[in-house]
PDB file of N, CA and C in Angstrom:
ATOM      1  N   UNK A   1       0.836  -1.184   0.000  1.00  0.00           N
ATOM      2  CA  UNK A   1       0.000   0.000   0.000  1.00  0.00           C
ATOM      3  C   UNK A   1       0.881   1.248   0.000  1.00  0.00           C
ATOM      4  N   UNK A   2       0.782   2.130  -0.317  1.00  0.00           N
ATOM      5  CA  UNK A   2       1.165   3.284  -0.847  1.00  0.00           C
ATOM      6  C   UNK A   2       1.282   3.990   0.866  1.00  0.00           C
ATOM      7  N   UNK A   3       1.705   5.269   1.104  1.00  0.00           N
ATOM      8  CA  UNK A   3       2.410   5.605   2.165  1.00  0.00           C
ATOM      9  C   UNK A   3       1.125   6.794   2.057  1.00  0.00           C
ATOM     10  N   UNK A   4       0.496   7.232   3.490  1.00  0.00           N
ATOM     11  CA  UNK A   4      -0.199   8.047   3.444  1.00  0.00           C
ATOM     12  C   UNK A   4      -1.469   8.363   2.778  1.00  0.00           C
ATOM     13  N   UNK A   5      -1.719   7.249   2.045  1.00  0.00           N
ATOM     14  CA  UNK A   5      -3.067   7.340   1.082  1.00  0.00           C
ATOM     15  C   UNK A   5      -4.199   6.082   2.236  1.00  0.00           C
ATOM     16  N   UNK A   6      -5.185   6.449   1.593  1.00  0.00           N
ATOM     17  CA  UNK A   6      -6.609   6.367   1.831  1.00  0.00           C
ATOM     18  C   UNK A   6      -6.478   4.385   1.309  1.00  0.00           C
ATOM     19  N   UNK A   7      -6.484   3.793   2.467  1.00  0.00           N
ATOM     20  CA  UNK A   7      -5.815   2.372   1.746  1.00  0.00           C
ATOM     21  C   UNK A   7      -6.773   1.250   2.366  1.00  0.00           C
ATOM     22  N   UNK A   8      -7.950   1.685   2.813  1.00  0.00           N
ATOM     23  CA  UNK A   8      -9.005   1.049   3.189  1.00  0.00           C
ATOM     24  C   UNK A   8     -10.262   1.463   3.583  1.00  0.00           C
ATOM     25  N   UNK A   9     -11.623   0.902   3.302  1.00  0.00           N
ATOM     26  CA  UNK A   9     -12.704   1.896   3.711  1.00  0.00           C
ATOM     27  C   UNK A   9     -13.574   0.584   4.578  1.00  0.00           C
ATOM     28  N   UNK A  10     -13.947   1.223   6.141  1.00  0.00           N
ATOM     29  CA  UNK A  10     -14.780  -0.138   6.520  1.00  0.00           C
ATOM     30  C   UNK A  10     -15.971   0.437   6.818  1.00  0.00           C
ATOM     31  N   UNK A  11     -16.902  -0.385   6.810  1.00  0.00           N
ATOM     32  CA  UNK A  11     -17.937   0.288   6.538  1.00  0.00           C
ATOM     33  C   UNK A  11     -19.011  -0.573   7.981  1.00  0.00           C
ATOM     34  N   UNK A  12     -19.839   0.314   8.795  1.00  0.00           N
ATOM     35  CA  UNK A  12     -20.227  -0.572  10.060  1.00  0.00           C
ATOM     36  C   UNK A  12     -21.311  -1.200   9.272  1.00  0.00           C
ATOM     37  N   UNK A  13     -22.039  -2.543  10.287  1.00  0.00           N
ATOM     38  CA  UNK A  13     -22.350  -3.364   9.586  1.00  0.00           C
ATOM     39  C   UNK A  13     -23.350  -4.088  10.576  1.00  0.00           C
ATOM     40  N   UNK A  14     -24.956  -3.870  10.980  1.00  0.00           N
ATOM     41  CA  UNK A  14     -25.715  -4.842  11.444  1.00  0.00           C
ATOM     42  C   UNK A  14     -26.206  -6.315  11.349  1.00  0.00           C
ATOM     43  N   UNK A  15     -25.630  -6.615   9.873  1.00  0.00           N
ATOM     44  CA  UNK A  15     -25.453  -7.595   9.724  1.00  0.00           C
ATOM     45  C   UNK A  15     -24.308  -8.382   9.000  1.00  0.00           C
ATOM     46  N   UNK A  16     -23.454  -8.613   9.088  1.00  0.00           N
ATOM     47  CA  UNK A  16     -22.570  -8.920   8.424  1.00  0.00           C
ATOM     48  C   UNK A  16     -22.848  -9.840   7.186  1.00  0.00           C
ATOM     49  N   UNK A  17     -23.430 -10.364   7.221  1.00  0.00           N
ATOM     50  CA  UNK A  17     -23.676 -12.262   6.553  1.00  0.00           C
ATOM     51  C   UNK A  17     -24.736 -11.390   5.447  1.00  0.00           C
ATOM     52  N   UNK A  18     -25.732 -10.221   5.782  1.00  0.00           N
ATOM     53  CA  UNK A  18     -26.647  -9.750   4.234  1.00  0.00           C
ATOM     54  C   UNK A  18     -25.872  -8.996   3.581  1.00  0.00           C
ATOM     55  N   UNK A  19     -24.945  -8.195   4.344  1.00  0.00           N
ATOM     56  CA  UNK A  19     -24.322  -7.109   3.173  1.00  0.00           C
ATOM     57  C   UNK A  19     -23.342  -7.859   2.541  1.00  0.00           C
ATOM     58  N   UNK A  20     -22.885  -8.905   2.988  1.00  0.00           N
ATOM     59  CA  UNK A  20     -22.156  -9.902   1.924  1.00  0.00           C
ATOM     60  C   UNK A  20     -22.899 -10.360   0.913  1.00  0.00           C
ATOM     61  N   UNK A  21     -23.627 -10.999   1.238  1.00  0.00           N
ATOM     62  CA  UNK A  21     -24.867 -11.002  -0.124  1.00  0.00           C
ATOM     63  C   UNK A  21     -25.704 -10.362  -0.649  1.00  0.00           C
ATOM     64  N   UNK A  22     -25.443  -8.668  -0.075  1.00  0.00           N
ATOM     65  CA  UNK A  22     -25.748  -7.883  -1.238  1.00  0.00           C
ATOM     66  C   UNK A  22     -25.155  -7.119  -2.340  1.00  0.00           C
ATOM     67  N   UNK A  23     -23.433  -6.981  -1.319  1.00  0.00           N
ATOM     68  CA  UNK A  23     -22.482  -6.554  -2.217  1.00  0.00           C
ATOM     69  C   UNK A  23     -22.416  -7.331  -3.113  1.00  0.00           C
ATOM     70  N   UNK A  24     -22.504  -8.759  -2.622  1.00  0.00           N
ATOM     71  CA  UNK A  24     -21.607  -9.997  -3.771  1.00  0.00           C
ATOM     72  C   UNK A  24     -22.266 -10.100  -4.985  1.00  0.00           C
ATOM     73  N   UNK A  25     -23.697 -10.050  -4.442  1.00  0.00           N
ATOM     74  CA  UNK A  25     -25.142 -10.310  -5.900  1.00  0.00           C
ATOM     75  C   UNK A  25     -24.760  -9.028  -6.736  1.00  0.00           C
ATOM     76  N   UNK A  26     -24.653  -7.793  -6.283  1.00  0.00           N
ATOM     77  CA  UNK A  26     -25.046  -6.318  -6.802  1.00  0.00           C
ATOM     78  C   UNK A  26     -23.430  -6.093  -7.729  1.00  0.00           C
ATOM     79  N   UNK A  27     -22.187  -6.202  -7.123  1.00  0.00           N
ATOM     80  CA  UNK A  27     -20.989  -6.144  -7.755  1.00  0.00           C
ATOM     81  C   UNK A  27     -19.756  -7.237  -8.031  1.00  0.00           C
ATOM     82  N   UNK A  28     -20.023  -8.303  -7.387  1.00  0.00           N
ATOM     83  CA  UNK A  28     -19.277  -9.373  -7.435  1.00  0.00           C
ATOM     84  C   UNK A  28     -17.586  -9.148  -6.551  1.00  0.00           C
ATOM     85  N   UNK A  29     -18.205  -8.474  -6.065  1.00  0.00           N
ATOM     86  CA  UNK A  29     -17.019  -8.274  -4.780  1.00  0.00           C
ATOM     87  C   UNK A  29     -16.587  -9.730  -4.142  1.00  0.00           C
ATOM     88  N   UNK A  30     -16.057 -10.031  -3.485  1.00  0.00           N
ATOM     89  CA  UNK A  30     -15.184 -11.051  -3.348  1.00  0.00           C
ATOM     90  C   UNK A  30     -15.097 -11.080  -1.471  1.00  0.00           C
ATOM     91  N   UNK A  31     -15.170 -11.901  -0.541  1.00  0.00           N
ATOM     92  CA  UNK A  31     -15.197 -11.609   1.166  1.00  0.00           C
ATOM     93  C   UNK A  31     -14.062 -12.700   1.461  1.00  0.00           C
ATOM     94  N   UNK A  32     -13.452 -11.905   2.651  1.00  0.00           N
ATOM     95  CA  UNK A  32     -12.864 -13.107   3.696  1.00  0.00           C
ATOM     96  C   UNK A  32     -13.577 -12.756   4.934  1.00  0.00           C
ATOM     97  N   UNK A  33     -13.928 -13.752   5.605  1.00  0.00           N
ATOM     98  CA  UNK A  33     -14.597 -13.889   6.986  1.00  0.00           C
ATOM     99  C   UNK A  33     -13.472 -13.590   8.077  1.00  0.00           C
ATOM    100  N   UNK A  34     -13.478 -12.878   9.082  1.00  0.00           N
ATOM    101  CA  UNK A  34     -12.451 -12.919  10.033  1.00  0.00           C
ATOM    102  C   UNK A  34     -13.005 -12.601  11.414  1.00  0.00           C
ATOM    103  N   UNK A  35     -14.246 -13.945  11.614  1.00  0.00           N
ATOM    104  CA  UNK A  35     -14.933 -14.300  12.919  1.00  0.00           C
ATOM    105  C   UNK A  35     -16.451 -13.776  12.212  1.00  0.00           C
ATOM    106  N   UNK A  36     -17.111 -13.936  13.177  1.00  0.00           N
ATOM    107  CA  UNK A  36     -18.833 -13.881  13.210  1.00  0.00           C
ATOM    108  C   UNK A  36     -19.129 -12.584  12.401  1.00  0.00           C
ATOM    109  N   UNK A  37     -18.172 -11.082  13.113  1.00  0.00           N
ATOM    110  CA  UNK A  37     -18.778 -10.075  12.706  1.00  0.00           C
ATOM    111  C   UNK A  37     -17.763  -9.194  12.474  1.00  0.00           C
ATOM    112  N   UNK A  38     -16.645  -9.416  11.567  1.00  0.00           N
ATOM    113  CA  UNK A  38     -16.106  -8.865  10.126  1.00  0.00           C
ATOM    114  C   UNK A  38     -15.600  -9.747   9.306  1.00  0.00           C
ATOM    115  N   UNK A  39     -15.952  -8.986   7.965  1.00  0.00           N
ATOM    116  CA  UNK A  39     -15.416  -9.666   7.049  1.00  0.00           C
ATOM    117  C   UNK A  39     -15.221  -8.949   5.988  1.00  0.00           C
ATOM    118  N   UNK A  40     -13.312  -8.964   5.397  1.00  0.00           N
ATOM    119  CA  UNK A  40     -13.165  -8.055   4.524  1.00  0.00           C
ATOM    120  C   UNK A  40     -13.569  -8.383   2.947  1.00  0.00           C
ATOM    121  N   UNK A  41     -13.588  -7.167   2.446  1.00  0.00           N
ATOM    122  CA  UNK A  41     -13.777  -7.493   0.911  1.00  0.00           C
ATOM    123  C   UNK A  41     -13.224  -7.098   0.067  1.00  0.00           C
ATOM    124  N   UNK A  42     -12.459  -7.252  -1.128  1.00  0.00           N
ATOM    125  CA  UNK A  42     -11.919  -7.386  -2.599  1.00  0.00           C
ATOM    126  C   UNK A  42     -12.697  -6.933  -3.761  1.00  0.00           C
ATOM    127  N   UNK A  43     -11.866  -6.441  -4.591  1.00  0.00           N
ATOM    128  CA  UNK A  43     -12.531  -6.963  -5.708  1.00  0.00           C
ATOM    129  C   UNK A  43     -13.359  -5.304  -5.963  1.00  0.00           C
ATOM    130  N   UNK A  44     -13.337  -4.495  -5.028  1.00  0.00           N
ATOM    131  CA  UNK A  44     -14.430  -3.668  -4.914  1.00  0.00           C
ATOM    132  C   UNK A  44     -13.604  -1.517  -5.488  1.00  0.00           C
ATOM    133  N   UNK A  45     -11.967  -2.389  -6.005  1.00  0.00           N
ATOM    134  CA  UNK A  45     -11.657  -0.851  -6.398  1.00  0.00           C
ATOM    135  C   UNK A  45     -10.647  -0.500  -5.188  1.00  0.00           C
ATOM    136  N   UNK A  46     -11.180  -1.160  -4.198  1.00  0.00           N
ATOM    137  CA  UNK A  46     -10.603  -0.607  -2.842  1.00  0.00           C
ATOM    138  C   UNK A  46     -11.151  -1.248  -1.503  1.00  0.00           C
ATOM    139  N   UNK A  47      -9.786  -1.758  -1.313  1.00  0.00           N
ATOM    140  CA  UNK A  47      -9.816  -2.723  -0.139  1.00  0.00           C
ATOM    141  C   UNK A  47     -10.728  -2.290   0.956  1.00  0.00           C
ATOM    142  N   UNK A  48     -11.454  -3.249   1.811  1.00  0.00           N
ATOM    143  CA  UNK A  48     -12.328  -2.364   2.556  1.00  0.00           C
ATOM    144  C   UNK A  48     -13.206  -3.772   3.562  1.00  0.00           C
ATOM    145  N   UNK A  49     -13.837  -3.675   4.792  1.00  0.00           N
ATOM    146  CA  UNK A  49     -14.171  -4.326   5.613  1.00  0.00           C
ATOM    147  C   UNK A  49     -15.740  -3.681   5.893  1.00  0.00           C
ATOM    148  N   UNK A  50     -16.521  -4.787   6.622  1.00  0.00           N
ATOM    149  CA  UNK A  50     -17.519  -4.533   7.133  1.00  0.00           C
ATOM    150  C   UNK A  50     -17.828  -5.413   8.419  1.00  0.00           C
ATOM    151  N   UNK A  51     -17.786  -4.459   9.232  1.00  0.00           N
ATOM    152  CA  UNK A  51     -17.699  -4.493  10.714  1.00  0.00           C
ATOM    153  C   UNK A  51     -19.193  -4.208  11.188  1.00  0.00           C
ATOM    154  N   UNK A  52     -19.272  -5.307  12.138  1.00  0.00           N
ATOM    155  CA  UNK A  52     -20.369  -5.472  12.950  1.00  0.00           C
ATOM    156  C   UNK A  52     -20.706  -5.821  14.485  1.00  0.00           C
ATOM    157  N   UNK A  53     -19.026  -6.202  15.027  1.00  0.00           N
ATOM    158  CA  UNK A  53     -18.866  -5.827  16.094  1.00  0.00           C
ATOM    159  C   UNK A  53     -19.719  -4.673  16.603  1.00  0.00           C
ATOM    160  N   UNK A  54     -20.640  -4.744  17.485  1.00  0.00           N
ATOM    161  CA  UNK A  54     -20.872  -3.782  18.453  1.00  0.00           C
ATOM    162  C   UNK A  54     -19.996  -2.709  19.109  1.00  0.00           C
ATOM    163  N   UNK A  55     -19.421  -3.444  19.750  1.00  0.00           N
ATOM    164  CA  UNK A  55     -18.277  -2.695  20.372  1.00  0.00           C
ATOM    165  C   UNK A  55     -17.039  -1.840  19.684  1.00  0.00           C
ATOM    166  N   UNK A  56     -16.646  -2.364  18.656  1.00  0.00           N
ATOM    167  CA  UNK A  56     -15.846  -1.417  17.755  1.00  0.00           C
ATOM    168  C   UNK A  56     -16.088  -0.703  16.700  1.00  0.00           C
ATOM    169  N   UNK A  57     -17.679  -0.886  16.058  1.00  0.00           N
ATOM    170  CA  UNK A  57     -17.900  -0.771  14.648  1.00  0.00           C
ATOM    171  C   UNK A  57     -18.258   0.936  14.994  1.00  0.00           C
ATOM    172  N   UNK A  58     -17.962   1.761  13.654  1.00  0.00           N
ATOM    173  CA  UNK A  58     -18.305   2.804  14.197  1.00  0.00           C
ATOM    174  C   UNK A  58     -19.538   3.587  13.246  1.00  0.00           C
ATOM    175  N   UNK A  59     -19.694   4.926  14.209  1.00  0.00           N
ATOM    176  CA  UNK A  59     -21.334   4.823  13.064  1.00  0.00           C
ATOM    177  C   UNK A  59     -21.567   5.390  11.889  1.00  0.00           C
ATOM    178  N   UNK A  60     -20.051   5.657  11.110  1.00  0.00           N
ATOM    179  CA  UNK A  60     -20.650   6.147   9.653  1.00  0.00           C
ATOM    180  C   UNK A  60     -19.023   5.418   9.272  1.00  0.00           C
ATOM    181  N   UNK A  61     -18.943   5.505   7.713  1.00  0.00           N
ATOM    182  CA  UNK A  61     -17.673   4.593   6.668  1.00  0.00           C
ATOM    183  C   UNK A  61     -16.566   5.402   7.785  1.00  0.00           C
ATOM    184  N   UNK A  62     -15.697   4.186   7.697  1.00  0.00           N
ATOM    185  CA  UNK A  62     -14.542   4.870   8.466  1.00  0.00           C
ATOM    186  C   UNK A  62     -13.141   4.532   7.494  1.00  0.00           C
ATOM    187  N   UNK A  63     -12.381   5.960   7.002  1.00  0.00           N
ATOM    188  CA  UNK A  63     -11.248   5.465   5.884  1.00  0.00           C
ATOM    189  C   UNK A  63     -10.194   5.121   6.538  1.00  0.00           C
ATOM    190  N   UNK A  64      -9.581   4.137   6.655  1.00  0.00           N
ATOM    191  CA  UNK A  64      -8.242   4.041   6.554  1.00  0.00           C
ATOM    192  C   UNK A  64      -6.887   4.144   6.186  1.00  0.00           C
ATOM    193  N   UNK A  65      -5.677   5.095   6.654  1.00  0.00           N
ATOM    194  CA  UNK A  65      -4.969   5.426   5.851  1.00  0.00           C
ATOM    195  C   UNK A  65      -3.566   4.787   6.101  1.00  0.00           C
ATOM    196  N   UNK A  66      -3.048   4.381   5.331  1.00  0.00           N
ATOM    197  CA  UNK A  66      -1.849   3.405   5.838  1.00  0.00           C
ATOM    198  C   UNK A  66      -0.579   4.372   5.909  1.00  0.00           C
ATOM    199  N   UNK A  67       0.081   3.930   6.982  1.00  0.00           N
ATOM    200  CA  UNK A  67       1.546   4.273   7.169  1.00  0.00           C
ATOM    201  C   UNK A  67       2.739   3.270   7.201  1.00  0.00           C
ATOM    202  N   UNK A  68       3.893   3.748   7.773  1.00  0.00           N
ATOM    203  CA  UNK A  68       4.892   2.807   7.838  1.00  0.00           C
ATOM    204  C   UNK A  68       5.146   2.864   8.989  1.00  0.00           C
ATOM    205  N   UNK A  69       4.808   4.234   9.974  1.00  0.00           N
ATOM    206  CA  UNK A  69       5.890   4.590  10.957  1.00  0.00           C
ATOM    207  C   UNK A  69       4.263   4.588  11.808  1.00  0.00           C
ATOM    208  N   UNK A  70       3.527   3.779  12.790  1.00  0.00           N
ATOM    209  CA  UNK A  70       1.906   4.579  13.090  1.00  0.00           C
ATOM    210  C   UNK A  70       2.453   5.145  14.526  1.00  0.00           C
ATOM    211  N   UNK A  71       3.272   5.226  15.253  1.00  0.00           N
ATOM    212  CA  UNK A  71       3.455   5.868  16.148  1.00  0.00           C
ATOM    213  C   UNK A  71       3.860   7.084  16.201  1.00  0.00           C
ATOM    214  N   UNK A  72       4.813   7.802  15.100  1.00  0.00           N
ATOM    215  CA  UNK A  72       5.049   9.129  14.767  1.00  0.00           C
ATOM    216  C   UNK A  72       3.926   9.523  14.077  1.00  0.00           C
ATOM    217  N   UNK A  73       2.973   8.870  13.339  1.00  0.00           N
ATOM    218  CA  UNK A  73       1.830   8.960  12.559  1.00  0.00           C
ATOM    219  C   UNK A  73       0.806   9.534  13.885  1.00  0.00           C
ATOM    220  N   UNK A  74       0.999   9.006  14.720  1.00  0.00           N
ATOM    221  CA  UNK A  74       0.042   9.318  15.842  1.00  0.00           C
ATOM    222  C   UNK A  74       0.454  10.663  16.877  1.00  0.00           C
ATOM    223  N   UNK A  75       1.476  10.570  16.908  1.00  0.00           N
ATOM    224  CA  UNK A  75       2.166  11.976  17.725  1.00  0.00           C
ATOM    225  C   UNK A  75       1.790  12.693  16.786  1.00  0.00           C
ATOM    226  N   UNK A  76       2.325  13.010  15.309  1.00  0.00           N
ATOM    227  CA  UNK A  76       1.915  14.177  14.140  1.00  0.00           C
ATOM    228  C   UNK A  76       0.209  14.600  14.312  1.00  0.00           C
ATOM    229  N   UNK A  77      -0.673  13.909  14.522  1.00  0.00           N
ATOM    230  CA  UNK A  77      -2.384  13.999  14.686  1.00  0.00           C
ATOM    231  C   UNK A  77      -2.753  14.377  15.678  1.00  0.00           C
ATOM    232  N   UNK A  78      -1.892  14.625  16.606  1.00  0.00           N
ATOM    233  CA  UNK A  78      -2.230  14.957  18.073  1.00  0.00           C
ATOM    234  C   UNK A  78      -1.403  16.164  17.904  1.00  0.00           C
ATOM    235  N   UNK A  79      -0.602  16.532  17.383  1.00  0.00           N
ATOM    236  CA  UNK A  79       0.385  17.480  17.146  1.00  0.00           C
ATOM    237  C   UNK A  79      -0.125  19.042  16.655  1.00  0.00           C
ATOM    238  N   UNK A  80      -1.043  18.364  15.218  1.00  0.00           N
ATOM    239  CA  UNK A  80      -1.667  19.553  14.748  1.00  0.00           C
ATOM    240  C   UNK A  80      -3.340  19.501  14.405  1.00  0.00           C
ATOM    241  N   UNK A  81      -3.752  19.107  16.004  1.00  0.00           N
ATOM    242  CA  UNK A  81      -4.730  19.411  16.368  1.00  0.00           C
ATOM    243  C   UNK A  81      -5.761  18.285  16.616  1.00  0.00           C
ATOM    244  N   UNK A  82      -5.580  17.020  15.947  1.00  0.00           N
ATOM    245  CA  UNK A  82      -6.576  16.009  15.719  1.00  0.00           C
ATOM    246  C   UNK A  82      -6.813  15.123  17.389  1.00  0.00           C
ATOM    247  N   UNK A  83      -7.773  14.463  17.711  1.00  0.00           N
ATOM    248  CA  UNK A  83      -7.971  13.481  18.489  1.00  0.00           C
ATOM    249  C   UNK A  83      -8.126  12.397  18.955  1.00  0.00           C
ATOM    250  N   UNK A  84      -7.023  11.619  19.526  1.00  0.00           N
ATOM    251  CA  UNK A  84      -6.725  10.133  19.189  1.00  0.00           C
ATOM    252  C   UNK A  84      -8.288   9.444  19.962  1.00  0.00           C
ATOM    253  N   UNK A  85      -8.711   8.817  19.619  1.00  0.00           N
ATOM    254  CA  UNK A  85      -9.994   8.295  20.087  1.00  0.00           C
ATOM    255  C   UNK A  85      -9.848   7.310  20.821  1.00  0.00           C
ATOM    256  N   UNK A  86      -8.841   6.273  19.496  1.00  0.00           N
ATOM    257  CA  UNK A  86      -8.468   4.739  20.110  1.00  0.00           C
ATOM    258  C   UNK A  86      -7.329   4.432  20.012  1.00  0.00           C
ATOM    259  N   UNK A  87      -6.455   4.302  21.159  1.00  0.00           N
ATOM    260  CA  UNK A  87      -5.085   4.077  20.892  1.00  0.00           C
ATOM    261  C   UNK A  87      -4.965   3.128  20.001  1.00  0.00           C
ATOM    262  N   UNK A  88      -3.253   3.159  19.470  1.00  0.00           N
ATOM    263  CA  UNK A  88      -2.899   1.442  18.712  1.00  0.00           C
ATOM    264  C   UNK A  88      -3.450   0.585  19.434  1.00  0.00           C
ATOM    265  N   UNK A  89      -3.730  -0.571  18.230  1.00  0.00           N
ATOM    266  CA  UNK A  89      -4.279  -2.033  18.912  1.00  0.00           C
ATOM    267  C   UNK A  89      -3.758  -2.624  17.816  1.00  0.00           C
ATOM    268  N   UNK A  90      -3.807  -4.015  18.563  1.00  0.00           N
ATOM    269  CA  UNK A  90      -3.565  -4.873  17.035  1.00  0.00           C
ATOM    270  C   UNK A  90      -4.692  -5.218  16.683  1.00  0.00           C
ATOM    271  N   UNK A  91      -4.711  -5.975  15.103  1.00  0.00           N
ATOM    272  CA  UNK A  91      -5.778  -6.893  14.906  1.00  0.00           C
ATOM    273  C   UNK A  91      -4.817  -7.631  13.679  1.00  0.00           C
ATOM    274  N   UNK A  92      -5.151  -8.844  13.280  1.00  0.00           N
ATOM    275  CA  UNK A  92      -4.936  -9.831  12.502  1.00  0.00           C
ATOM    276  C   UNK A  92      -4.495  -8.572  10.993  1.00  0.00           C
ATOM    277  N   UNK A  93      -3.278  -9.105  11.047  1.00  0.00           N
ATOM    278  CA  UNK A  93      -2.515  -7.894   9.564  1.00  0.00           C
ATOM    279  C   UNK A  93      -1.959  -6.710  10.272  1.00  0.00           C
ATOM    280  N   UNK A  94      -1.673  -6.627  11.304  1.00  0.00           N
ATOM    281  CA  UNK A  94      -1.110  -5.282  11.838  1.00  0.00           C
ATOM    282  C   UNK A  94      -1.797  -4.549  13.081  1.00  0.00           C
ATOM    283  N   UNK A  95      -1.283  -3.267  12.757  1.00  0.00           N
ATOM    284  CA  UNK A  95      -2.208  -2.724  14.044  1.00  0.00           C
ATOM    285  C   UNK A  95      -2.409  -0.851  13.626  1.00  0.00           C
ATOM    286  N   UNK A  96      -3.446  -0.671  14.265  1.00  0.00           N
ATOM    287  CA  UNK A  96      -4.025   0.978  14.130  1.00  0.00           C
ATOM    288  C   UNK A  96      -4.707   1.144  15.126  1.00  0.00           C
ATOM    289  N   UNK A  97      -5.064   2.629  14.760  1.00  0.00           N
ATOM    290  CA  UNK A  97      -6.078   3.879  15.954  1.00  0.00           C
ATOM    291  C   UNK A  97      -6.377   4.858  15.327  1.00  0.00           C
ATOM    292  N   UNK A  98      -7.650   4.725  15.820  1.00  0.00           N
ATOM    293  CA  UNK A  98      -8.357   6.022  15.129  1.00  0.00           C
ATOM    294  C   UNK A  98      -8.453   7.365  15.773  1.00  0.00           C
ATOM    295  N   UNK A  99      -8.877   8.495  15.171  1.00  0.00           N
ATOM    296  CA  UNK A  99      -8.611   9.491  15.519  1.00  0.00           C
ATOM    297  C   UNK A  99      -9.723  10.499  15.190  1.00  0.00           C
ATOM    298  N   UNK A 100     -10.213  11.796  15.299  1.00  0.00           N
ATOM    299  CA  UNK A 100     -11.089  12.648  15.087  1.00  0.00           C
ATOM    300  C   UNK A 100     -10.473  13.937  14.413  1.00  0.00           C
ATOM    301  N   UNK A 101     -10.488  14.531  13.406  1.00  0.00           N
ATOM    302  CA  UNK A 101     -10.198  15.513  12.715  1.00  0.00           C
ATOM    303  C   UNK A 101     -11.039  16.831  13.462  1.00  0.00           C
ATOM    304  N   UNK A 102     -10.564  18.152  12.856  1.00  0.00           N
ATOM    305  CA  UNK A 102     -10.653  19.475  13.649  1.00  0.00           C
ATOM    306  C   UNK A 102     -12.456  19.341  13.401  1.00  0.00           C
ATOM    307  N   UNK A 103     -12.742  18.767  12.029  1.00  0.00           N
ATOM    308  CA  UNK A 103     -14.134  18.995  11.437  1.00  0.00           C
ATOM    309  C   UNK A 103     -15.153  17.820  12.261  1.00  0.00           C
ATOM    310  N   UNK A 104     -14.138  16.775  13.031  1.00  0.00           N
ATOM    311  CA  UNK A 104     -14.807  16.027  13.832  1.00  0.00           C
ATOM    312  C   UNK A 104     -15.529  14.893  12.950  1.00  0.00           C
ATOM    313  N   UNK A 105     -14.719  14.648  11.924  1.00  0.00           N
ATOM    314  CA  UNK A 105     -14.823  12.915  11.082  1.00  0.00           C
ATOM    315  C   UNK A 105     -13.868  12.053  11.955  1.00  0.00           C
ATOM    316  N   UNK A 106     -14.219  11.307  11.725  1.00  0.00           N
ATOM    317  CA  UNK A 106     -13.242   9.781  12.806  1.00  0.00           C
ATOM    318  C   UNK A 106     -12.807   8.840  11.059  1.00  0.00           C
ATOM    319  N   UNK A 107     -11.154   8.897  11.619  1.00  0.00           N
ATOM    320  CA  UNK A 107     -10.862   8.309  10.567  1.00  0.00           C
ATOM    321  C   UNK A 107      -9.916   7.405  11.480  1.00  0.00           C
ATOM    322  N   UNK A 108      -9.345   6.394  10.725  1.00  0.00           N
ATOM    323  CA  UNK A 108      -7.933   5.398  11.414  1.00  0.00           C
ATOM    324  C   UNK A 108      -7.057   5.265  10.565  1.00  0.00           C
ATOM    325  N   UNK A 109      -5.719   4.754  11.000  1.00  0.00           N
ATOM    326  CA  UNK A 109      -4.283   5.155  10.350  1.00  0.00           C
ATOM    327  C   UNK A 109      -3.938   3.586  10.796  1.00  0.00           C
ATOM    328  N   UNK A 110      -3.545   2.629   9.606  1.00  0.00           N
ATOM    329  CA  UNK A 110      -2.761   1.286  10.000  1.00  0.00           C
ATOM    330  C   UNK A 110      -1.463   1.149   9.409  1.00  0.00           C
ATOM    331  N   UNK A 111      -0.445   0.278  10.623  1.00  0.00           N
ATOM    332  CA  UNK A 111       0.203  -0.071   9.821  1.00  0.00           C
ATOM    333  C   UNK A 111       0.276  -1.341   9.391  1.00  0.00           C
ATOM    334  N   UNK A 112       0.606  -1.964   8.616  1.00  0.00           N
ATOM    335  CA  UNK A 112       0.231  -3.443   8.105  1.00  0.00           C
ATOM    336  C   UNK A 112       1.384  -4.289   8.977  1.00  0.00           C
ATOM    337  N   UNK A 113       1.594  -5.425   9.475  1.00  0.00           N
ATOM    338  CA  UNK A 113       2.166  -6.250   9.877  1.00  0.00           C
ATOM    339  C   UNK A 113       2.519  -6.953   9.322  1.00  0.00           C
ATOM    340  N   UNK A 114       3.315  -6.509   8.045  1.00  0.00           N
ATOM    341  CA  UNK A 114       4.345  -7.900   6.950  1.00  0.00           C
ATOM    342  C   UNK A 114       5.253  -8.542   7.406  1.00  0.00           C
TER     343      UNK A 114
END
């Protein structure tokens, strides 16, 4: 993934298991399952997940922007002005945290775990 660009979009998700079969019928998008309630998808232009976790999913598309470095990535956002919401965490492929912009969108920053 490219450094600083927009390198994932997840999108929250009440059901996980219909919007797979509505993306899949409607565009032929492509899923991997990764437990009950996400599962990413392909195929779609741009890598991207749908989350249904309760507890983490959030309530409008959330972009993801990839880095190399996410801890200076995270001091820089706190630096000039933004608000870390959720510290680093891992999850399966790496780890990120999201954050709140001055305009108050919630976006997250990963770095991949190769």
């Amino acid at each position: 993934m490219a450094e600083n660009k927009i390198a994932y979009l997840e999108l929250p998700a009440s059901n996980v298991a219909a919007l797979k079969d509505f993306y899949g019928k409607l565009f032929g998008w492509e899923f991997q399952d990764w437990g009950p309630d996400y599962a990413a998808f392909s195929q779609a232009g741009l890598e991207g997940g749908f989350n249904g976790d309760a507890a983490s999913k959030t309530k409008a598309p959330l972009a993801v922007i990839e880095t190399t470095e996410i801890e200076a990535m995270q001091a820089r956002i706190a630096a000039e002005g933004g608000t870390i919401t959720v510290p680093i965490f891992a999850y399966p492929g790496g780890r990120r945290f999201h954050f709140v912009d001055p305009a108050g969108n919630e976006l997250a920053v990963m770095q991949s775990g190769e």
